[in-house]
Protein backbone atom coordinates (compact mmCIF):
# COMPACT_ATOMS: atom_id res chain seq x y z
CA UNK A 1 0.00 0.00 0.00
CA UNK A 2 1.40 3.26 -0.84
CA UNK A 3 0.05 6.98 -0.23
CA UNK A 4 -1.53 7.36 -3.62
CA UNK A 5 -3.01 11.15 -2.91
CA UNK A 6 0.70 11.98 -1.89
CA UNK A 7 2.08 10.36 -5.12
CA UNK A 8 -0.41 12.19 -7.53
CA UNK A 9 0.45 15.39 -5.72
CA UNK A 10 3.69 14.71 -5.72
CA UNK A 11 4.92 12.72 -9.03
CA UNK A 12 7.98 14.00 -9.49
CA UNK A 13 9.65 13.43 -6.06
CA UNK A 14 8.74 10.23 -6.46
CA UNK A 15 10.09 10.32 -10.06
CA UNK A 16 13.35 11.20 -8.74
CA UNK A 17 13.72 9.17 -6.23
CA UNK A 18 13.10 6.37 -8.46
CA UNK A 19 15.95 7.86 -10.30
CA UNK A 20 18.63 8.53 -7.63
CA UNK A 21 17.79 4.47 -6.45
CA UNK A 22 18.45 3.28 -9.45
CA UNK A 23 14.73 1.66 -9.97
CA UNK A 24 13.16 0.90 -12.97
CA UNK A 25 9.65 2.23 -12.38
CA UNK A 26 7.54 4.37 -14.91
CA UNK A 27 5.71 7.01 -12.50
CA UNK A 28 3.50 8.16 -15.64
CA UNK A 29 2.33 4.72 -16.35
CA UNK A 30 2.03 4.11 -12.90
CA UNK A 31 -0.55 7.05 -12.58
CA UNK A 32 -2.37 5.93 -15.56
CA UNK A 33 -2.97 2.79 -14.11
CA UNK A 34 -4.60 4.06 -11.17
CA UNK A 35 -6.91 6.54 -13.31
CA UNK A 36 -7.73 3.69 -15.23
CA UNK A 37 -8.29 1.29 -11.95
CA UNK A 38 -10.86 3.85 -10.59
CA UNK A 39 -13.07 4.83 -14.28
CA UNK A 40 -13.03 0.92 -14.77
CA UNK A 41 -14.23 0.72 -10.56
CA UNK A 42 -16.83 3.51 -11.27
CA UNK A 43 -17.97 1.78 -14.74
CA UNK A 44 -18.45 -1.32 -12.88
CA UNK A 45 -20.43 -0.60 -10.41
CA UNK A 46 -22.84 1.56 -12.23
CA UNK A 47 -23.46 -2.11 -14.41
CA UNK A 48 -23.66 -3.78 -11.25
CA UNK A 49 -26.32 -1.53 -9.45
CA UNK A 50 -28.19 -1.41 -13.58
CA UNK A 51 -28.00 -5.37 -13.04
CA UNK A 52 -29.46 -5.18 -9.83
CA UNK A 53 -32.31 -2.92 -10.86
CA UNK A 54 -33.10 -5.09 -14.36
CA UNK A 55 -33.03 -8.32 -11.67
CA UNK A 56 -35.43 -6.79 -9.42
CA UNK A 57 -37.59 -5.67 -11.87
CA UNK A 58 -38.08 -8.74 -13.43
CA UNK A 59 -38.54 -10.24 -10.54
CA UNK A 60 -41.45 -7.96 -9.53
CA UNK A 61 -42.59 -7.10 -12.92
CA UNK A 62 -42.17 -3.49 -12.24
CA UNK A 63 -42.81 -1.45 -15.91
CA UNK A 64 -45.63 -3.81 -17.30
CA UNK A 65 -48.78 -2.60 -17.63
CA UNK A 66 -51.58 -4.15 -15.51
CA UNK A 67 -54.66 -3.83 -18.26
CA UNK A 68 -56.59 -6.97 -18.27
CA UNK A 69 -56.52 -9.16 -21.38
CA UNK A 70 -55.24 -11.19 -23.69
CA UNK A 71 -53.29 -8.67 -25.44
CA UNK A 72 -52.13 -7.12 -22.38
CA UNK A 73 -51.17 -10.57 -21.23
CA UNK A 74 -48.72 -10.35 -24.62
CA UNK A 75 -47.33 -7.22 -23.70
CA UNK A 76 -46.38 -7.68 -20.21
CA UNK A 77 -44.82 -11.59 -21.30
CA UNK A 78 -43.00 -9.31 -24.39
CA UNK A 79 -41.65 -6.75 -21.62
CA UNK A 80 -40.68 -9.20 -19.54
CA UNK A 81 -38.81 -11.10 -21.97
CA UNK A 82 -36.70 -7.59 -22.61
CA UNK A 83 -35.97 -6.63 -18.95
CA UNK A 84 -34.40 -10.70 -19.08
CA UNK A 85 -32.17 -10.04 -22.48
CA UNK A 86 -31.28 -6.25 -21.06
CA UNK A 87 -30.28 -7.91 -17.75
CA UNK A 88 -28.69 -10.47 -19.39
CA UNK A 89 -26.33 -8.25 -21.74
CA UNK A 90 -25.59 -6.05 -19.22
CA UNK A 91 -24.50 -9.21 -17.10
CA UNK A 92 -22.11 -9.94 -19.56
CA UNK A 93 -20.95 -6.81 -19.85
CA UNK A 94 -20.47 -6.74 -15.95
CA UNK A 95 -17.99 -9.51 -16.67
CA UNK A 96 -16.31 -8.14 -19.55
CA UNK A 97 -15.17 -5.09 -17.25
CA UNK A 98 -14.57 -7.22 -14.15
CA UNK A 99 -11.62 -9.18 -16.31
CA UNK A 100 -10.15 -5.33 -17.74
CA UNK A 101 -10.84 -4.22 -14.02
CA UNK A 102 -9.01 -7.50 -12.62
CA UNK A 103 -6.06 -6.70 -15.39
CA UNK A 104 -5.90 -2.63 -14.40
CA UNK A 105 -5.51 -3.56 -11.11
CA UNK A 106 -2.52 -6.54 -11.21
CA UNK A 107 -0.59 -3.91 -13.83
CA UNK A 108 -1.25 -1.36 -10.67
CA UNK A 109 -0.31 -3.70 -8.14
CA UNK A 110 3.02 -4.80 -9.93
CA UNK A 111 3.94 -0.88 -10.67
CA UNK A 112 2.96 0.33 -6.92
CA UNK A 113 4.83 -2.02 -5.34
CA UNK A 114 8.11 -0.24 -7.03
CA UNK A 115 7.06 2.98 -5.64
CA UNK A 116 10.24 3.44 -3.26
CA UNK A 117 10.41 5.63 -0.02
CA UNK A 118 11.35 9.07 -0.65
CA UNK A 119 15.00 10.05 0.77
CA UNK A 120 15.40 12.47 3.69
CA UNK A 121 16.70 15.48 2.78
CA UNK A 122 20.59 14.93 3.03
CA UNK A 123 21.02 11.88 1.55
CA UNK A 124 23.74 12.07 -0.99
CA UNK A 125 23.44 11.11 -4.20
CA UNK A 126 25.26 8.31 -6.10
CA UNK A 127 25.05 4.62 -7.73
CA UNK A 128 27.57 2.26 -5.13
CA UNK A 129 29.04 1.81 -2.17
CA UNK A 130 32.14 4.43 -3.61
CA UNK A 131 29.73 7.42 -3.02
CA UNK A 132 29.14 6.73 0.28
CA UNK A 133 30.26 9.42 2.67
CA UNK A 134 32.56 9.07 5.87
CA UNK A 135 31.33 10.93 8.95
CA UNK A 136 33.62 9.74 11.41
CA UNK A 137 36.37 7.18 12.56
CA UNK A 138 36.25 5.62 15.95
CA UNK A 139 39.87 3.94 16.79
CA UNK A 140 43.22 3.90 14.50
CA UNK A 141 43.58 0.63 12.63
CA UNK A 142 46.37 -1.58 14.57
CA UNK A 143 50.11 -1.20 13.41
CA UNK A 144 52.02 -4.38 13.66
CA UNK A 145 55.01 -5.41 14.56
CA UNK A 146 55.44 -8.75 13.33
CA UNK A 147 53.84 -10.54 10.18
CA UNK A 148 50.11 -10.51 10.48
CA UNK A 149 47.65 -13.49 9.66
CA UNK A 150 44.38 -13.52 7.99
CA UNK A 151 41.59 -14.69 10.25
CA UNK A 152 41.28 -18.21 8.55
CA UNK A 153 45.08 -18.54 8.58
CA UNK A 154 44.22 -18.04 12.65
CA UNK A 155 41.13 -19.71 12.76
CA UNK A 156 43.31 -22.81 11.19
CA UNK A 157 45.76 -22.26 14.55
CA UNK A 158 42.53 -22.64 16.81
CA UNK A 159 40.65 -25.39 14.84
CA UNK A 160 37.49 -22.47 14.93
CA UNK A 161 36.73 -23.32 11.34
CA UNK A 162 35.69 -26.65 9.18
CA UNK A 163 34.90 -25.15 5.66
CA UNK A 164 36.15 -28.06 3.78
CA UNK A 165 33.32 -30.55 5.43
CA UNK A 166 30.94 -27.90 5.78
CA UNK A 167 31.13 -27.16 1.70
CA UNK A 168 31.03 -31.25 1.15
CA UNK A 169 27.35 -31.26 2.33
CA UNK A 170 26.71 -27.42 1.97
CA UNK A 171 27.79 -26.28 -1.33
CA UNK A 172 30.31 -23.12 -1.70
CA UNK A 173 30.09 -20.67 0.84
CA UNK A 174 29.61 -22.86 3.75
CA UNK A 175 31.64 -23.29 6.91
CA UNK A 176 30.83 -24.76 10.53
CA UNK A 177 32.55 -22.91 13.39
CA UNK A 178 33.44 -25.59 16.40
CA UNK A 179 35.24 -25.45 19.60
CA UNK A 180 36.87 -21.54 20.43
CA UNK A 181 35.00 -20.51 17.39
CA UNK A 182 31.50 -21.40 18.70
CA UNK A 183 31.89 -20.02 21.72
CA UNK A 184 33.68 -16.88 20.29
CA UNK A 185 30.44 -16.54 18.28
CA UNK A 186 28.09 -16.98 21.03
CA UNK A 187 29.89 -15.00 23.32
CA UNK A 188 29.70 -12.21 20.57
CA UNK A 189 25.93 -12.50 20.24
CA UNK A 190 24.78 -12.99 23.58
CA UNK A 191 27.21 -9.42 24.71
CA UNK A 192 25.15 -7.65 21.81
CA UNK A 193 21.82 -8.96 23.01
CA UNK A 194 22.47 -7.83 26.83
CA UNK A 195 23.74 -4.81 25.16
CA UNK A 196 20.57 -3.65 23.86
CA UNK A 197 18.51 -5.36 27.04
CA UNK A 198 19.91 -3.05 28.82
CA UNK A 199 18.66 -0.08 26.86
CA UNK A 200 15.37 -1.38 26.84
CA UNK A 201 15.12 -3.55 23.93
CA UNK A 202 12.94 -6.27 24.20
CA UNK A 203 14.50 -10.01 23.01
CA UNK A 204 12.82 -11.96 20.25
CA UNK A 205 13.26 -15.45 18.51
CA UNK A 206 10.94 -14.72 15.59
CA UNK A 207 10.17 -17.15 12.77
CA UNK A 208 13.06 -17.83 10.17
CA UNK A 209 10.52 -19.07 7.75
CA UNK A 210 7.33 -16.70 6.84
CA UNK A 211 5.12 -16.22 3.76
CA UNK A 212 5.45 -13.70 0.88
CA UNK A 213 3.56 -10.92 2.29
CA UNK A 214 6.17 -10.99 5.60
CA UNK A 215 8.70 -10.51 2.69
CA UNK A 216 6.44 -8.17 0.64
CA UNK A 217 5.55 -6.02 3.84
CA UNK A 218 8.97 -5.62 4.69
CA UNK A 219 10.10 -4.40 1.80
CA UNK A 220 12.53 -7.23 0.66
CA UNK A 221 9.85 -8.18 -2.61
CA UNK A 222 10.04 -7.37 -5.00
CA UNK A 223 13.33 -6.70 -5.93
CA UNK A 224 15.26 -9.28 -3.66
CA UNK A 225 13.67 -12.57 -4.65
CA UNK A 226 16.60 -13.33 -5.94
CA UNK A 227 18.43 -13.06 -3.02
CA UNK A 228 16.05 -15.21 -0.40
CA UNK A 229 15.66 -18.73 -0.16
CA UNK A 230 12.53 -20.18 -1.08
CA UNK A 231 11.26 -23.56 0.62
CA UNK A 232 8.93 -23.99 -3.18
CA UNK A 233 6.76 -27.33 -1.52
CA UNK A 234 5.31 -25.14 1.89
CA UNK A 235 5.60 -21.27 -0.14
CA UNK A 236 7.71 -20.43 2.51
CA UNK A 237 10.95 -17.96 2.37
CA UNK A 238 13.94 -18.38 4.73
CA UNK A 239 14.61 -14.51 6.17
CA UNK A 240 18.18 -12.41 5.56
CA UNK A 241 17.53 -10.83 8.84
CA UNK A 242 14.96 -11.10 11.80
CA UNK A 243 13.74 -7.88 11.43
CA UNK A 244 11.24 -9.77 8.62
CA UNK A 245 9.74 -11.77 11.49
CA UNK A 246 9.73 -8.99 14.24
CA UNK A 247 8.06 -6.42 12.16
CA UNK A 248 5.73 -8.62 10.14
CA UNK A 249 4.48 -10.11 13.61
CA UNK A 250 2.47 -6.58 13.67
CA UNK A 251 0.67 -7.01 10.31
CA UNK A 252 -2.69 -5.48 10.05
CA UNK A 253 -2.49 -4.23 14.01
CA UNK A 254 -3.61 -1.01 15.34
CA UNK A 255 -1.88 0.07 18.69
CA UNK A 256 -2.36 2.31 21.17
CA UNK A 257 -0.11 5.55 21.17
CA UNK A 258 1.06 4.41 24.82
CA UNK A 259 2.60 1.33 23.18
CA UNK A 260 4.65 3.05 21.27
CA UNK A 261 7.94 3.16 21.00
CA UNK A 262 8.20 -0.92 20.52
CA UNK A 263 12.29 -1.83 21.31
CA UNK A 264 12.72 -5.51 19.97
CA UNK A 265 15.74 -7.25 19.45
CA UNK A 266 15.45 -10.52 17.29
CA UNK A 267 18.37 -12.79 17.52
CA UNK A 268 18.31 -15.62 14.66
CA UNK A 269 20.00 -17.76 12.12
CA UNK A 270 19.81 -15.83 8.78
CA UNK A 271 19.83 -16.80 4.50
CA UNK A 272 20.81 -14.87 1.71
CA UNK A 273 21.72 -16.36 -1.85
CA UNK A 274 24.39 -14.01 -2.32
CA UNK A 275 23.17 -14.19 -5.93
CA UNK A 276 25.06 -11.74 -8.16
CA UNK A 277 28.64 -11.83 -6.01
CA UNK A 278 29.94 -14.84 -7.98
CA UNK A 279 33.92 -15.02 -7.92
CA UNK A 280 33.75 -12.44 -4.55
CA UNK A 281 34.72 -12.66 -1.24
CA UNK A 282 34.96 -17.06 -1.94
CA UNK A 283 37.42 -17.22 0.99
CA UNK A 284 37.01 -16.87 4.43
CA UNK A 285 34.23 -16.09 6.12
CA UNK A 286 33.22 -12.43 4.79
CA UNK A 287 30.45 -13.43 2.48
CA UNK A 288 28.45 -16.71 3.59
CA UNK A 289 24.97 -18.02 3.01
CA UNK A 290 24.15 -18.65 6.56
CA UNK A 291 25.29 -16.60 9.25
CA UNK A 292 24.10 -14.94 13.03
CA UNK A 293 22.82 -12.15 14.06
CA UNK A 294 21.26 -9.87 16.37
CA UNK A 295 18.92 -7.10 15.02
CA UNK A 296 17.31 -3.77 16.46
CA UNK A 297 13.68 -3.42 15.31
CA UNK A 298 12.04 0.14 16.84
CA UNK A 299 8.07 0.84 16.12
CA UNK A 300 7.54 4.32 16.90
CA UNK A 301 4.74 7.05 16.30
CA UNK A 302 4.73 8.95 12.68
CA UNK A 303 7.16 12.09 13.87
CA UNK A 304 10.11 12.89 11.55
CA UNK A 305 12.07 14.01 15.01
CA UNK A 306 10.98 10.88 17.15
CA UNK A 307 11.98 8.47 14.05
CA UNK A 308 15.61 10.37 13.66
CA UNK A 309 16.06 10.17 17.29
CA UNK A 310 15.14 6.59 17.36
CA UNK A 311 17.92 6.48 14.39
CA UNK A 312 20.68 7.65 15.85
CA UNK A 313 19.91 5.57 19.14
CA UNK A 314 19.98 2.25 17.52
CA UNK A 315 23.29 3.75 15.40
CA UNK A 316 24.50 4.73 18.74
CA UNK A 317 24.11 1.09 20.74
CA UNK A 318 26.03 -0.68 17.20
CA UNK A 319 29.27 2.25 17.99
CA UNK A 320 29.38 1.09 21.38
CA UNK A 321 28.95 -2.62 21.02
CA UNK A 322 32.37 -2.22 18.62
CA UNK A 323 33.87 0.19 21.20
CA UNK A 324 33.46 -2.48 23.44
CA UNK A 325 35.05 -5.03 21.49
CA UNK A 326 37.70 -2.57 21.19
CA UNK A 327 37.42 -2.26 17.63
CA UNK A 328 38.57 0.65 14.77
CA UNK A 329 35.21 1.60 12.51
CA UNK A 330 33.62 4.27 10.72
CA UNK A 331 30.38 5.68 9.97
CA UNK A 332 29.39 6.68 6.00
CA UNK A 333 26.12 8.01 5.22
CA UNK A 334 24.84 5.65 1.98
CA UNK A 335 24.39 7.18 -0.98
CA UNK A 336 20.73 6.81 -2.52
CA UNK A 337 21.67 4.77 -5.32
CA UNK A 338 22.95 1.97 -2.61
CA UNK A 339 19.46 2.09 -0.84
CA UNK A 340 16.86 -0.37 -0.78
CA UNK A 341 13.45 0.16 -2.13
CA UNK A 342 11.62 1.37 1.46
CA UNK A 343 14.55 2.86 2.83
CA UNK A 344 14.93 6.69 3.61
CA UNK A 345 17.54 6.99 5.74
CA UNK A 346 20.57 4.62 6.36
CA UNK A 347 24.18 4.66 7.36
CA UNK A 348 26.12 1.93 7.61
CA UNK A 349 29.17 1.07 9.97
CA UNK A 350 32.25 -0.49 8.54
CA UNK A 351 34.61 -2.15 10.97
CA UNK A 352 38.58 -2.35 10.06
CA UNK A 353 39.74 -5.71 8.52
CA UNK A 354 43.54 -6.15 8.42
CA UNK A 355 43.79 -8.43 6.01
CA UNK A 356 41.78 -6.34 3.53
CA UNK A 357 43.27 -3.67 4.25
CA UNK A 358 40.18 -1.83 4.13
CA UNK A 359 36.71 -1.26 6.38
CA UNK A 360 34.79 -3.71 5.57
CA UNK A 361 30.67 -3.14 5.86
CA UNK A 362 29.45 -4.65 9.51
CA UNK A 363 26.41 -2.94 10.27
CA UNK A 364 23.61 -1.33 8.68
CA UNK A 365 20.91 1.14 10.36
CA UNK A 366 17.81 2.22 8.41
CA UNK A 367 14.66 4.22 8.64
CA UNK A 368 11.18 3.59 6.65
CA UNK A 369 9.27 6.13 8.06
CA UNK A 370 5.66 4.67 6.82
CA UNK A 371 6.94 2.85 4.30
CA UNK A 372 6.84 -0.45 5.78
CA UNK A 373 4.11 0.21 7.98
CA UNK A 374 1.66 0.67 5.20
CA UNK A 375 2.08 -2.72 3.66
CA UNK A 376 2.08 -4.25 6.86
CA UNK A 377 -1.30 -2.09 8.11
CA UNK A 378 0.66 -1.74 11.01
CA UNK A 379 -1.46 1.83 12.53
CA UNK A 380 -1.55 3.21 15.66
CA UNK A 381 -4.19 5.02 17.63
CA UNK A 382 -3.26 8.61 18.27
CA UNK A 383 -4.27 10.58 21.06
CA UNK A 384 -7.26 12.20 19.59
CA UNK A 385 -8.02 9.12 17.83
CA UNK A 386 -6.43 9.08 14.64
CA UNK A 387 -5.61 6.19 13.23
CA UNK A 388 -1.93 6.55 11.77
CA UNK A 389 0.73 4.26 9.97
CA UNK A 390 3.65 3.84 12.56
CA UNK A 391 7.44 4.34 11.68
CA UNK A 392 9.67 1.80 11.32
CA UNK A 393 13.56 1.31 11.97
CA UNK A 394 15.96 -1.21 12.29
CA UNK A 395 19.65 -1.37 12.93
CA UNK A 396 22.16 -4.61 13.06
CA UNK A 397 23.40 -4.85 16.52
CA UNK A 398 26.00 -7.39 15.47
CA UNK A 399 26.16 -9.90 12.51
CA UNK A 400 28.67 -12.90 12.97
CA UNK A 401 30.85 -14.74 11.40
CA UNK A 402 31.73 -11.75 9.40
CA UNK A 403 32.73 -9.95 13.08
CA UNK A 404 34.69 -12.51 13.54
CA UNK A 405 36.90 -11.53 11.18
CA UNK A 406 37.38 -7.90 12.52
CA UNK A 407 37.83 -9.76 16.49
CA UNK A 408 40.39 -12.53 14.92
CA UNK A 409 42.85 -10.08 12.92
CA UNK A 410 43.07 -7.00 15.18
CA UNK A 411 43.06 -9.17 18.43
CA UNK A 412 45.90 -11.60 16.74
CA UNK A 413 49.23 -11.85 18.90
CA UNK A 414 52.49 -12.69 17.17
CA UNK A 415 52.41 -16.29 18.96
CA UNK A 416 49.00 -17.33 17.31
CA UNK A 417 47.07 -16.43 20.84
CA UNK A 418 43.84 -14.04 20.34
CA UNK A 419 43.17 -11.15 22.99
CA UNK A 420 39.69 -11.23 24.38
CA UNK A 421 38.34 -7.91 24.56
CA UNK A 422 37.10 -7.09 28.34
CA UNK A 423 33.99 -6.55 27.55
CA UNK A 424 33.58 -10.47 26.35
CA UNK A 425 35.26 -12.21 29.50
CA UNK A 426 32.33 -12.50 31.04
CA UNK A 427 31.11 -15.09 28.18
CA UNK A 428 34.47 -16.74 28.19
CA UNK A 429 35.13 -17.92 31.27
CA UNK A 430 37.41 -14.96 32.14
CA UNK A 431 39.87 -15.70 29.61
CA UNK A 432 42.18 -12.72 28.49
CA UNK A 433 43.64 -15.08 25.60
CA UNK A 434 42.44 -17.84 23.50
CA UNK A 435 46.05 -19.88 23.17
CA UNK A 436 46.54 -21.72 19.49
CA UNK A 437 46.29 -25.73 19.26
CA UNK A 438 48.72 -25.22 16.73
CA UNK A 439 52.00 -23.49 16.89
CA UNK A 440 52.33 -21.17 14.69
């Protein structure tokens, strides 16, 4: 569902943005197919209500004269017999317009749901990751003093990491993280999720699998079937993130205004394809099919100032989950062209890898505004009453295995060991150091 009176109001913004994100959608054809949708609505139910008249007249002979006689007997079987043809034709012309009606409204459907979220003011323009642009550094990347190791060069020293197996029953991209490496991983997850406890998130285990219109109402279809798994027998699609479950939970719900803000954070397996990223990022563990992760999912009311807030809250609680895991990062603002379809706002955080030699993308925060919340017919009940569609947000608290990475390289020590940041001691026994099994 989008906000047609806005878009016929407002074409060209939406034209634009269209433009700036890169999506193929055809505003002017889009807006003829909602004229059309609602003359061929209009048409139809003028024939219907004619139908209903011609029925009812028949049925109570209403128009045919009452004189007595043969003749008149004639006349009212001859009227009769017309009120049955002119109900009949106009029956069939009911159905004629109920198939162009029924083909108006799938080419409106299939154009609508391209309509994308209009971008805050501020959002800079551009087509990939390239135009992004940095707002800040947290941390200076680590200077070594003795040759460093990749993280599955380390991983190998520690037994974390069985990709070989893993791909034998898997397929490419696969891996299975045992011993230090499980626990590293769960230690990571469970610090993010009593993280964001503490700021008043909510925890969640939401479904992994979940029908089209979770996918649809989040924003991921169209655009990223390509990307999701689909379980074909049960119509079922595995989810890239738990924010799919989390906010789809609320479809068609009105809440109260003293609900709102809803804190959730989902922690869950998660899918993606990777389809179109053939030949990159084979190795290692930066770009897998399956991975962890806990996600920030914020419901809050329809205020450009509360959402923004909300924003730079969940962006905040990411920054200190890496400043806790003692970390190097930086912040870029995402250019429109590398913005999904609902999105209106996102930056993404990009945590320093030292075998890449380069940030490497970690976290994502984004804001829908309504965008979401209208294909969900997720409302809320303002204070006088209104009935409103909420704001949506969501933010990746942390994502593993690909934060494993960043933990393994900066945290290597020149004998194979791996530093354990304080903040993850807890969840480790109150190790400082992972030793190797291997010598190095």
């Amino acid at each position: 569902m989008i906000d047609l009176e806005n878009l016929r109001q407002n074409a060209n913004l939406y034209k634009e943005a269209a433009a700036r994100k890169g999506i193929a959608l055809d505003v002017d054809r889009l807006l003829a197919a909602d004229t059309r949708v609602r003359t061929l609505r209009q048409e139809l139910d003028q024939l219907r209500a004619l139908r209903n008249q011609l029925t009812a007249q028949v049925a109570k002979g209403a128009g045919i004269a009452k004189d007595k006689g043969e003749a008149d007997d004639a006349h009212k079987k001859a009227e009769k017999e017309k009120l049955i043809a002119r109900s009949r034709t106009v029956g069939e012309e009911v159905l004629a317009r109920q198939a162009l009606f029924a083909a108006a409204e799938a080419e409106f459907a299939s154009l609508a749901a391209l309509v994308p979220g209009l971008p805050c003011q501020g959002v800079p323009d551009g087509t990939s990751d390239d135009d992004n642009v940095e707002l800040k550094r947290c941390g200076e990347p680590r200077q070594f003093s003795f040759p460093q190791r990749d993280h599955m060069t380390i991983a190998a020293l520690h037994q974390m990491v069985d990709q070989e197996g893993a791909r034998l029953i898997a397929g490419s991209r696969a891996y299975a993280l045992k011993g230090e490496g499980a626990l590293l991983e769960l230690a990571v997850l469970r610090f993010a999720l009593d993280t964001v406890m503490a700021r008043g998130l909510t925890p969640v285990l939401p479904p992994v699998m979940v029908k089209e219109n979770a996918m649809y109402g989040t924003g991921y279809f169209p655009l990223g079937e390509e990307n999701a798994y689909e379980i074909t027998k049960d119509k079922l699609y595995l989810t890239g993130t738990s924010e799919v479950g989390m906010a789809a939970m609320y479809l068609g719900r009105t809440l109260e205004a003293e609900q709102l803000p809803i804190r959730l954070a989902g922690m869950t397996a998660c899918f993606r394809r990777e389809a179109g990223s053939a030949g990159r990022d084979v190795k290692g563990l930066y770009r897998v099919h399956q991975f962890q992760k806990v996600e920030q999912v914020v419901i809050c009311a329809a205020d450009e100032q509360i959402s923004l807030a909300e924003h730079h809250g969940l962006l905040q609680n990411a920054e200190d989950i890496l400043q806790a895991l003692e970390l190097p990062y930086r912040v870029v603002a995402v250019c429109a062209g590398e913005m999904g379809l609902g999105q209106v706002r996102k930056h993404d955080i990009e945590t320093w890898m030292p075998s890449r030699q380069a940030y490497g993308e970690t976290h994502s925060c984004s804001s829908f505004h309504d965008f979401q919340a209208r294909r969900l017919g997720l409302k809320y009940r303002s204070g006088e009453g209104q009935k409103l569609y909420a704001h949506t947000l969501n933010n990746t608290a942390i994502a593993s295995p690909r934060i494993l990475i960043a933990l393994l390289e900066n945290h290597q020590q020149e004998d194979g060991s791996i530093y354990i940041p304080l903040a993850l001691r807890p969840y480790l026994g109150g190790r400082s150091l992972i030793a190797p099994k291997i010598k190095p």
